[in-house]
PDB file of N, CA and C in Angstrom:
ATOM      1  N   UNK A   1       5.623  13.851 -10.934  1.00  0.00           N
ATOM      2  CA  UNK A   1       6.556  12.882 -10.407  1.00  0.00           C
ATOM      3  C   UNK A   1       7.338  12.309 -11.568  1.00  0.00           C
ATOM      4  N   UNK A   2       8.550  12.090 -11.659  1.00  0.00           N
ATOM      5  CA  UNK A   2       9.593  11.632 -12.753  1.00  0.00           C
ATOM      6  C   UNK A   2       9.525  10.267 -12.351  1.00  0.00           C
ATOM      7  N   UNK A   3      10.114   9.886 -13.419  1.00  0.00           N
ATOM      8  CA  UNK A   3      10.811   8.624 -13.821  1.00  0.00           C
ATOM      9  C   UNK A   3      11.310   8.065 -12.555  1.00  0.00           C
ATOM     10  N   UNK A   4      10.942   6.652 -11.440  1.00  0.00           N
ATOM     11  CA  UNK A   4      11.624   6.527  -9.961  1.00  0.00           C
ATOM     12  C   UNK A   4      12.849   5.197 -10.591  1.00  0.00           C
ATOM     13  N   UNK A   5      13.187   5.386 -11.525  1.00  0.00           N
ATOM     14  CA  UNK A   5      14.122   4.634 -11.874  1.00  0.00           C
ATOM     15  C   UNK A   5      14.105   2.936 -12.077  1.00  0.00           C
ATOM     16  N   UNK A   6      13.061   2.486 -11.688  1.00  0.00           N
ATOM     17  CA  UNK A   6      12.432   1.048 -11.490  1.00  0.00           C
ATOM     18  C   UNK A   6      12.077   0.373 -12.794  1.00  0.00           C
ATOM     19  N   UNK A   7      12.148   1.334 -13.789  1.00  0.00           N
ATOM     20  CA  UNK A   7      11.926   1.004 -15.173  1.00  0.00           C
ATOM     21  C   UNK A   7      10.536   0.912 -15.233  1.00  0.00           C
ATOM     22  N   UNK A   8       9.416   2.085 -14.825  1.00  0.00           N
ATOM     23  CA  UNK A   8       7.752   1.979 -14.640  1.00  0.00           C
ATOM     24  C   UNK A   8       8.141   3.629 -14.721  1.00  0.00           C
ATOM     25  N   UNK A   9       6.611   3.837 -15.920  1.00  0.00           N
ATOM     26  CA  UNK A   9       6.661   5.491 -16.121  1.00  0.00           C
ATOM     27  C   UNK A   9       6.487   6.039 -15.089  1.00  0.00           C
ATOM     28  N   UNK A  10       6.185   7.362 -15.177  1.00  0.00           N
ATOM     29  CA  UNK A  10       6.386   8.247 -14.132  1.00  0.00           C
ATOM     30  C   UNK A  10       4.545   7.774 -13.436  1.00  0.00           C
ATOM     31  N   UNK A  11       4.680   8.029 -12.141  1.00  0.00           N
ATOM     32  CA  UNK A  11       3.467   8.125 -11.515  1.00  0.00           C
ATOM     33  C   UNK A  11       2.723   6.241 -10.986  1.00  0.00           C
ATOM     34  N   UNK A  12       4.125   5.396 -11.608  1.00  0.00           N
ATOM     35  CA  UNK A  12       3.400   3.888 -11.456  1.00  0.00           C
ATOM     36  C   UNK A  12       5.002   3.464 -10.849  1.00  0.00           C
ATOM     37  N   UNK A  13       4.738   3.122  -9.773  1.00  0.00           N
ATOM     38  CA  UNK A  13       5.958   2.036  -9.381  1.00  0.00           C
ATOM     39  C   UNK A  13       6.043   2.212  -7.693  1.00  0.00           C
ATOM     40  N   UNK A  14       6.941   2.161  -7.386  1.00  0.00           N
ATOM     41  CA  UNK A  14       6.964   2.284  -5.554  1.00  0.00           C
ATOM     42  C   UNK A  14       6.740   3.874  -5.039  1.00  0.00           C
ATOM     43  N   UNK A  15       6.768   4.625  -5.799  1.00  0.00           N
ATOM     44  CA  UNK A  15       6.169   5.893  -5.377  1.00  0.00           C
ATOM     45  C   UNK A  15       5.217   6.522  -5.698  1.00  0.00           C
ATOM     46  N   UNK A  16       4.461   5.982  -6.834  1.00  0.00           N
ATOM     47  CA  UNK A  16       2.577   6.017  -7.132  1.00  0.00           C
ATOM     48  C   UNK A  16       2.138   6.192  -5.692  1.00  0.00           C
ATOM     49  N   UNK A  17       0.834   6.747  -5.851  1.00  0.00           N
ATOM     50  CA  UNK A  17      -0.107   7.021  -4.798  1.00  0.00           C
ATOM     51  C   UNK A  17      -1.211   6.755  -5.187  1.00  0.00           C
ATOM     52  N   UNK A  18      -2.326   6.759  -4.252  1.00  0.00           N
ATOM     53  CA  UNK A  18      -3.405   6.213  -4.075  1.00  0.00           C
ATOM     54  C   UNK A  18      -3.565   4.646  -4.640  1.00  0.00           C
ATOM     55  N   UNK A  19      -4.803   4.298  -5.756  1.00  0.00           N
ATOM     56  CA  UNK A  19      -5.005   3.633  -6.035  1.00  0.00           C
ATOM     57  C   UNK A  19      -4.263   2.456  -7.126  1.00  0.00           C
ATOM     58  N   UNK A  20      -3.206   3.181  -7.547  1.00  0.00           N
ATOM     59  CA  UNK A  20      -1.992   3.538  -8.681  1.00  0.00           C
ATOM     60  C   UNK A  20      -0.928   2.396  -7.659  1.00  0.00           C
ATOM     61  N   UNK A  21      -0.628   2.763  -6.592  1.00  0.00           N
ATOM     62  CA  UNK A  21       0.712   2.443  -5.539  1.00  0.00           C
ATOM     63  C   UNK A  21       0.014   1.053  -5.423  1.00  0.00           C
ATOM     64  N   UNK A  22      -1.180   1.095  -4.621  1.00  0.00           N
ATOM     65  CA  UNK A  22      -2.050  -0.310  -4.385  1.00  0.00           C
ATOM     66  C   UNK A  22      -2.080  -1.435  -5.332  1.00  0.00           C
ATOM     67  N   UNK A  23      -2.612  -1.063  -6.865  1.00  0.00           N
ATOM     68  CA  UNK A  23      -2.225  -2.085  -7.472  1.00  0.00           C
ATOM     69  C   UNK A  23      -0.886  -2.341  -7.941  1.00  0.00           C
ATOM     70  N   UNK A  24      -0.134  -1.324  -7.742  1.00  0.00           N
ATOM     71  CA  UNK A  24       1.490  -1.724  -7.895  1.00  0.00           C
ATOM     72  C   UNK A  24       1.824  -2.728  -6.971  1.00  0.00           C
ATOM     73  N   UNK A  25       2.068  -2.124  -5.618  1.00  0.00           N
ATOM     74  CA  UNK A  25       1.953  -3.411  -4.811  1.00  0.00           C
ATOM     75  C   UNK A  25       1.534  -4.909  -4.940  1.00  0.00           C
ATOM     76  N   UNK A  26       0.308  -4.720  -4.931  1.00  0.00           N
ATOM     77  CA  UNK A  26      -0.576  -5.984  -5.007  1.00  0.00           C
ATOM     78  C   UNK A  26      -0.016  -6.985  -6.313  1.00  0.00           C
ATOM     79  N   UNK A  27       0.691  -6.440  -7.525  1.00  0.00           N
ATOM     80  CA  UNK A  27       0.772  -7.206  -8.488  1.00  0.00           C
ATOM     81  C   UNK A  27       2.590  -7.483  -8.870  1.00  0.00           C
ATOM     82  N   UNK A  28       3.418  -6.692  -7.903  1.00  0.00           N
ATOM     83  CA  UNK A  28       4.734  -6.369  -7.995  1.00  0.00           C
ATOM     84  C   UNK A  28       5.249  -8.422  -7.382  1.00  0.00           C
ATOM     85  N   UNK A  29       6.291  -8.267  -8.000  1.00  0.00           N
ATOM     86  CA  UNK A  29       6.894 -10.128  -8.041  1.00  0.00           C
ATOM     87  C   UNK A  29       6.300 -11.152  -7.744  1.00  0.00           C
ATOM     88  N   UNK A  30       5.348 -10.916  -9.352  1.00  0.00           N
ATOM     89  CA  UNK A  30       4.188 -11.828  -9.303  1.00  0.00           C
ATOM     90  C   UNK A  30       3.031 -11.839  -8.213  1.00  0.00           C
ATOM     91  N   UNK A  31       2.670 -10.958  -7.613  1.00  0.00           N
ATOM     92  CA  UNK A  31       2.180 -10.801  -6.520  1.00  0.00           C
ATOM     93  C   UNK A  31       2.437 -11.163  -5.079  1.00  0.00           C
ATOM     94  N   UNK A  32       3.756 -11.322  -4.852  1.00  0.00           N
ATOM     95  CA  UNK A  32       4.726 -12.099  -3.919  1.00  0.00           C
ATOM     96  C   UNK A  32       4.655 -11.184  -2.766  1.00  0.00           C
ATOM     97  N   UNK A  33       4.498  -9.927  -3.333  1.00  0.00           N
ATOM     98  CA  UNK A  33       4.948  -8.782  -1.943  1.00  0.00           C
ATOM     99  C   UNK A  33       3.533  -8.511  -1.344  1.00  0.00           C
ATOM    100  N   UNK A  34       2.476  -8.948  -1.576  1.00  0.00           N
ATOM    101  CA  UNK A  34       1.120  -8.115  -1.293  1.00  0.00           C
ATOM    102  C   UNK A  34       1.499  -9.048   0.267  1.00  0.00           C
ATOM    103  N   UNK A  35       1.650 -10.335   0.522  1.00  0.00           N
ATOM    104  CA  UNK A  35       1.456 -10.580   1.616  1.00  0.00           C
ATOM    105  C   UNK A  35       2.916 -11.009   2.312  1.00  0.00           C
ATOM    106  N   UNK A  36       4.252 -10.307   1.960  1.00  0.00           N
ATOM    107  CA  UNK A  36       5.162  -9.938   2.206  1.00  0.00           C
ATOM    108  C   UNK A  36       4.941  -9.474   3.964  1.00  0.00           C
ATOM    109  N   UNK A  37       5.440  -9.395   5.135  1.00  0.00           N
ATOM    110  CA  UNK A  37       5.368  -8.647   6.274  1.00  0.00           C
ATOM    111  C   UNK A  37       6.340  -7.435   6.248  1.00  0.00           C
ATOM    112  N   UNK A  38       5.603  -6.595   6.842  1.00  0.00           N
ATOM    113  CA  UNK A  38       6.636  -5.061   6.855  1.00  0.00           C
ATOM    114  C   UNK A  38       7.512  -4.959   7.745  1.00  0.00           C
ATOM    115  N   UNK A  39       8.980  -5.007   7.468  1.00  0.00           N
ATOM    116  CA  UNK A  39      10.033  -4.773   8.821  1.00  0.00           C
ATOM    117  C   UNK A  39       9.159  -4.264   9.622  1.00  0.00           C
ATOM    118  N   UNK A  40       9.570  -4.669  10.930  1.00  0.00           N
ATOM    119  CA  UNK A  40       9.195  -3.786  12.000  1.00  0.00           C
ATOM    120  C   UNK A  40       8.119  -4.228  13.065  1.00  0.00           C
ATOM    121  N   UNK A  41       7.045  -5.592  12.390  1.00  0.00           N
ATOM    122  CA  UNK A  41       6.246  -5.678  13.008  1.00  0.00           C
ATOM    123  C   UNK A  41       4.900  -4.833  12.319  1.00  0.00           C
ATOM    124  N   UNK A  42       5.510  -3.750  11.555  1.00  0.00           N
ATOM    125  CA  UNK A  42       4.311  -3.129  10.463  1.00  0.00           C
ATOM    126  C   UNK A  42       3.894  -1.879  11.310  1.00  0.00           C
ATOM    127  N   UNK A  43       2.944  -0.932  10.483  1.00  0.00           N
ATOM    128  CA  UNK A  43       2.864   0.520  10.510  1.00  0.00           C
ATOM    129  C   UNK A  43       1.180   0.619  11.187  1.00  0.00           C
ATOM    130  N   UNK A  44       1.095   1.027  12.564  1.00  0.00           N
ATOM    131  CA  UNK A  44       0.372   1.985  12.964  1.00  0.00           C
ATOM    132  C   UNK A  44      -0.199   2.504  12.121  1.00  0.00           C
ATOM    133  N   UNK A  45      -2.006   2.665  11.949  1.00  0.00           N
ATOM    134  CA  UNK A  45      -2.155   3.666  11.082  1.00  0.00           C
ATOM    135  C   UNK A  45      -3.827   3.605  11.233  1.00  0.00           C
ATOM    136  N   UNK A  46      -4.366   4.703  10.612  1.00  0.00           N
ATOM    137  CA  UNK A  46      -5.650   5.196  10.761  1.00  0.00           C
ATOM    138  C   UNK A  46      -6.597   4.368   9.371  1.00  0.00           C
ATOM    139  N   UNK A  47      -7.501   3.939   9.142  1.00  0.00           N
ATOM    140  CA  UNK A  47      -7.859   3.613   7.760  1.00  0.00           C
ATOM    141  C   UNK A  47      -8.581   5.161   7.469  1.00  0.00           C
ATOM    142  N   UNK A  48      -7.896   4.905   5.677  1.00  0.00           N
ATOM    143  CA  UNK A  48      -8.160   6.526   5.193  1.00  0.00           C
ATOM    144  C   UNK A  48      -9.565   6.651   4.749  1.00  0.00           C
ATOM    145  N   UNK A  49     -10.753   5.171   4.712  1.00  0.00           N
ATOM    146  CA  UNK A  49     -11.739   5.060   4.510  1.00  0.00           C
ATOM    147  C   UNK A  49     -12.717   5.386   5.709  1.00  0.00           C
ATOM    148  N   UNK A  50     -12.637   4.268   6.487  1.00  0.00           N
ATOM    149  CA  UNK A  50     -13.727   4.854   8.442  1.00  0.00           C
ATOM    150  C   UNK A  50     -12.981   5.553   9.161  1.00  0.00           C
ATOM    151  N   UNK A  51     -11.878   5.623   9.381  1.00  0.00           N
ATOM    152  CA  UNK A  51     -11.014   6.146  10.329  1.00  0.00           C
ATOM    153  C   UNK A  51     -10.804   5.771  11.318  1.00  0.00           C
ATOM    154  N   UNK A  52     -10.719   3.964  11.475  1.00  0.00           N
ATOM    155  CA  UNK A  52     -10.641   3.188  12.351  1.00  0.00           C
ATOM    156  C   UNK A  52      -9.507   3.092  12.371  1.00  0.00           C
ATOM    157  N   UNK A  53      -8.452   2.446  13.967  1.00  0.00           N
ATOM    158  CA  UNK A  53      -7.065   2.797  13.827  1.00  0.00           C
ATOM    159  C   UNK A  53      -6.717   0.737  13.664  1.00  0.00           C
ATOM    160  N   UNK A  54      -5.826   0.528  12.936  1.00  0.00           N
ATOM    161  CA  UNK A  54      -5.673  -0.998  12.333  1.00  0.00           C
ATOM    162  C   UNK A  54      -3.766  -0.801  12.280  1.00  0.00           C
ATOM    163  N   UNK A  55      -3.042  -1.861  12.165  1.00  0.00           N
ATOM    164  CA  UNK A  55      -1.880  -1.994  12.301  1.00  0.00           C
ATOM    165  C   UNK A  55      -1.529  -2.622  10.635  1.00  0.00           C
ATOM    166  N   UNK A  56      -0.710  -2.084   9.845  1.00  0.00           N
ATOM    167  CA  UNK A  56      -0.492  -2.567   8.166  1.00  0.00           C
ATOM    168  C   UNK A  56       0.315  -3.263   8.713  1.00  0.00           C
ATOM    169  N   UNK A  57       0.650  -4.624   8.718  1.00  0.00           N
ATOM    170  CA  UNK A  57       1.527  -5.869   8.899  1.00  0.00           C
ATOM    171  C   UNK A  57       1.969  -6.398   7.744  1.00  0.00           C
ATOM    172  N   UNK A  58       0.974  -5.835   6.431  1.00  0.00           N
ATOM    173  CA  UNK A  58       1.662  -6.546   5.363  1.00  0.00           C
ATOM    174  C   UNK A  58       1.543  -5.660   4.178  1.00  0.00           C
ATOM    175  N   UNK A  59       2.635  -5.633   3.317  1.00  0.00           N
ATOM    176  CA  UNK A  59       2.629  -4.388   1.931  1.00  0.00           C
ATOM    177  C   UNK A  59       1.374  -3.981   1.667  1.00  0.00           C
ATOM    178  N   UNK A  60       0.225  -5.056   1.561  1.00  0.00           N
ATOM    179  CA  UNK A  60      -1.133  -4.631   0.950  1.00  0.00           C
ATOM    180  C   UNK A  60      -2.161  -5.591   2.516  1.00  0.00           C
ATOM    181  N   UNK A  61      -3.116  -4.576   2.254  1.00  0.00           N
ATOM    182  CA  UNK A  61      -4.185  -5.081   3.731  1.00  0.00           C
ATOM    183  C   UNK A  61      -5.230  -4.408   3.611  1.00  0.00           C
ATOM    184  N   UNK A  62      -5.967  -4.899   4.132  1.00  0.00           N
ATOM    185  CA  UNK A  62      -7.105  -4.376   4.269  1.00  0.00           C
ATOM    186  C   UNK A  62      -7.447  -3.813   5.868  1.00  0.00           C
ATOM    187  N   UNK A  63      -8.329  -2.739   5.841  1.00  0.00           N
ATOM    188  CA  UNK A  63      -8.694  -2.632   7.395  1.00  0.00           C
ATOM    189  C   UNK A  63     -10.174  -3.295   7.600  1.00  0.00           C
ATOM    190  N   UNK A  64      -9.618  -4.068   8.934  1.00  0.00           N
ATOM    191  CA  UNK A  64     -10.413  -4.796   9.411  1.00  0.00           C
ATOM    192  C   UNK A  64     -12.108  -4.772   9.740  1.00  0.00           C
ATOM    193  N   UNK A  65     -12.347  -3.242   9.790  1.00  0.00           N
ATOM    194  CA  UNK A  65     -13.567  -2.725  10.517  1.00  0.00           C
ATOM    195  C   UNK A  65     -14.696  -2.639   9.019  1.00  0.00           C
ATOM    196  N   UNK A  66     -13.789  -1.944   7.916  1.00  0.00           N
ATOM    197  CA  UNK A  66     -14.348  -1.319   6.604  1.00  0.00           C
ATOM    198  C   UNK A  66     -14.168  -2.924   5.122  1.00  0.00           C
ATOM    199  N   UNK A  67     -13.078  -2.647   5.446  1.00  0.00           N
ATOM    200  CA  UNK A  67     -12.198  -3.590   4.052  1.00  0.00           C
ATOM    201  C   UNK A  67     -11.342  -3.048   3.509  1.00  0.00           C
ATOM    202  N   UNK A  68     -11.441  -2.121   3.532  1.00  0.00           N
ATOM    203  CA  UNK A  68     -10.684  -0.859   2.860  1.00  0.00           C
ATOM    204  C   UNK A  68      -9.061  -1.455   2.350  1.00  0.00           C
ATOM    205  N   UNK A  69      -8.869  -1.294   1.325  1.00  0.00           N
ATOM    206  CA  UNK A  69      -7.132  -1.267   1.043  1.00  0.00           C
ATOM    207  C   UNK A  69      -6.401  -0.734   1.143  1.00  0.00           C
ATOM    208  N   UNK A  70      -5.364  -1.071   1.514  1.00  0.00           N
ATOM    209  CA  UNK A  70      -4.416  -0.075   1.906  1.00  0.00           C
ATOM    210  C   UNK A  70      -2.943  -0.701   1.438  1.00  0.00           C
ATOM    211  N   UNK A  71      -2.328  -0.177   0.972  1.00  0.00           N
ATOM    212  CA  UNK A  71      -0.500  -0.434   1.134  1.00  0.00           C
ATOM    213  C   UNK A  71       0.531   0.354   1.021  1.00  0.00           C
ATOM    214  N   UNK A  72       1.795  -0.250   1.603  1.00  0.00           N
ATOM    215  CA  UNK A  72       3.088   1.221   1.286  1.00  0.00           C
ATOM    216  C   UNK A  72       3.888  -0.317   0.536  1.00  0.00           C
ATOM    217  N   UNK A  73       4.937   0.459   0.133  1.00  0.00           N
ATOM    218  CA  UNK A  73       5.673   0.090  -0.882  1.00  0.00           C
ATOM    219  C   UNK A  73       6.930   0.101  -0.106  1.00  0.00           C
ATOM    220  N   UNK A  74       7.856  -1.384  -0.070  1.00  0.00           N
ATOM    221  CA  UNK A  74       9.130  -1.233   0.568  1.00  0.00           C
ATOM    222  C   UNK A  74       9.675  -0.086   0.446  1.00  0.00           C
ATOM    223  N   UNK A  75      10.266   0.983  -0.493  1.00  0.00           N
ATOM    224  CA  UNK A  75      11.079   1.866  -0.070  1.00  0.00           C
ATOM    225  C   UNK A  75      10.490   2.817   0.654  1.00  0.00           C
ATOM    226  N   UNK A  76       8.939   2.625   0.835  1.00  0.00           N
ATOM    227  CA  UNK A  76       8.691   4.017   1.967  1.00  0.00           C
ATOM    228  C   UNK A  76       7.987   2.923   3.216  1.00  0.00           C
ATOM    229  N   UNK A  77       8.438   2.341   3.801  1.00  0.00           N
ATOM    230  CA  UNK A  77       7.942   1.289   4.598  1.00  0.00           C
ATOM    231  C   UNK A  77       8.142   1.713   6.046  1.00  0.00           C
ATOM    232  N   UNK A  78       9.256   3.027   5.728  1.00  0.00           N
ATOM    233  CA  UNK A  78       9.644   3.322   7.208  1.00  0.00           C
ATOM    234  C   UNK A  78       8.816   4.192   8.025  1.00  0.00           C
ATOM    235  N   UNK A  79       8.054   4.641   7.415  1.00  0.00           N
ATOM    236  CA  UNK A  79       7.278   5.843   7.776  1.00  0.00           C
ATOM    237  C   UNK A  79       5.584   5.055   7.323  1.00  0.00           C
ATOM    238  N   UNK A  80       4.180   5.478   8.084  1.00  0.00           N
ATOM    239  CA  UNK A  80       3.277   5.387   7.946  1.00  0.00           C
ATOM    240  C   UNK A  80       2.260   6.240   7.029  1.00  0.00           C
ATOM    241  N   UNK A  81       2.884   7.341   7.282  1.00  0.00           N
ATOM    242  CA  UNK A  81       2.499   8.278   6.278  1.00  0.00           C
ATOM    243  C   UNK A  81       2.570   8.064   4.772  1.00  0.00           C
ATOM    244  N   UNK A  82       3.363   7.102   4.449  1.00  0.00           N
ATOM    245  CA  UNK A  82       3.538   6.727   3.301  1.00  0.00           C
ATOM    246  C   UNK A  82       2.208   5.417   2.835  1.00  0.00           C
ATOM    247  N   UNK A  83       1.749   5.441   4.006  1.00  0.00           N
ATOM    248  CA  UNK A  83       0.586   4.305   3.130  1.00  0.00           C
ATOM    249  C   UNK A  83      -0.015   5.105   2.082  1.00  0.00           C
ATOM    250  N   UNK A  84      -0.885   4.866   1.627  1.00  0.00           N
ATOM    251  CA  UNK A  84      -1.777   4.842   0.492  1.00  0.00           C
ATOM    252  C   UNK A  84      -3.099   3.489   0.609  1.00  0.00           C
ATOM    253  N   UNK A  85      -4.190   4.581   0.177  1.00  0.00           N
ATOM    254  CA  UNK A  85      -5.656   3.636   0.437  1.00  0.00           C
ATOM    255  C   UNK A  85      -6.112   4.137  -1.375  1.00  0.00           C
ATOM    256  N   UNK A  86      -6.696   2.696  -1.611  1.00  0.00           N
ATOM    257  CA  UNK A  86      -7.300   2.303  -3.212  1.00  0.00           C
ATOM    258  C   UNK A  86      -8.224   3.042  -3.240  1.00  0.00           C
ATOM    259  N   UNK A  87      -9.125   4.014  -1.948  1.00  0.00           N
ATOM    260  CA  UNK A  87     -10.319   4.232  -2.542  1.00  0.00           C
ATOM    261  C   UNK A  87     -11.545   3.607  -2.036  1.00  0.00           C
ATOM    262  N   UNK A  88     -12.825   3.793  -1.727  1.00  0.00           N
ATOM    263  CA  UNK A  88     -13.949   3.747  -1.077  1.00  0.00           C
ATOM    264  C   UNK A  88     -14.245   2.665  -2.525  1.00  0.00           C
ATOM    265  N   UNK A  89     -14.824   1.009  -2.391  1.00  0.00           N
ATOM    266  CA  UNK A  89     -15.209  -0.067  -2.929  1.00  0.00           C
ATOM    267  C   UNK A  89     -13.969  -0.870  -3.719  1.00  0.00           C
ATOM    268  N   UNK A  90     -12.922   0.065  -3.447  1.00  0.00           N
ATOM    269  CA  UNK A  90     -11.798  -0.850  -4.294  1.00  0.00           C
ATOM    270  C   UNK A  90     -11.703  -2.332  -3.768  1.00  0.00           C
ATOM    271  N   UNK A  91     -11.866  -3.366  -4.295  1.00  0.00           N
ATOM    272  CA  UNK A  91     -11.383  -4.580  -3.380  1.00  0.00           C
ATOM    273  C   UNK A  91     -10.433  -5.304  -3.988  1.00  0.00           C
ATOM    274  N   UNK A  92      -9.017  -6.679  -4.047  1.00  0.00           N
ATOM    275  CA  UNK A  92      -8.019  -6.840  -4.173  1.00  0.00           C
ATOM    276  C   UNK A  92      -9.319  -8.030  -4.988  1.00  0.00           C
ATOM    277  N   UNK A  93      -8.337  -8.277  -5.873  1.00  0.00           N
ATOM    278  CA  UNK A  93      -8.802  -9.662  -7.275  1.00  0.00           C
ATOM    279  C   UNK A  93      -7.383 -10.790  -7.180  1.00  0.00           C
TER     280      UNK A  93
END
């Protein structure tokens, strides 16, 4: 993955994945966006940890059933597929 122009090396910024995207999120304008709401009412989605189905309402969340983290990053906000999960014990600090 190149350079996404955001001024963050390659592989860290709004198009990082997994655990990488999560703490981007979580720490992006001062941590302002983690509890930001997602146009739309927020993204449908499966947790990638139990596979319980939970609604992302906000950039960074947890699913309700596990804890699990999860977030997408405004420029892929439109689509669900674009979440990203931290990982089995990751928890938000």
């Amino acid at each position: 993955m190149g350079n996404c122009g955001c001024g963050h090396s390659a592989g860290v910024g709004p198009f990082a994945e997994g655990r990488d995207l999560v703490e981007f999120v979580s720490q992006a304008h001062g941590g302002e966006l983690r509890e930001r709401q997602v146009p739309g009412g927020g993204l449908s989605t499966t947790c990638q940890g139990c596979g319980a189905p939970f609604t992302l309402t906000t950039f960074v969340a947890c699913c309700p059933a596990c804890g699990g983290v999860h977030a997408v990053s405004p420029p892929r906000c439109d689509d669900a597929a674009n979440i990203q999960f931290a990982g089995a014990g990751y928890r938000l600090m």
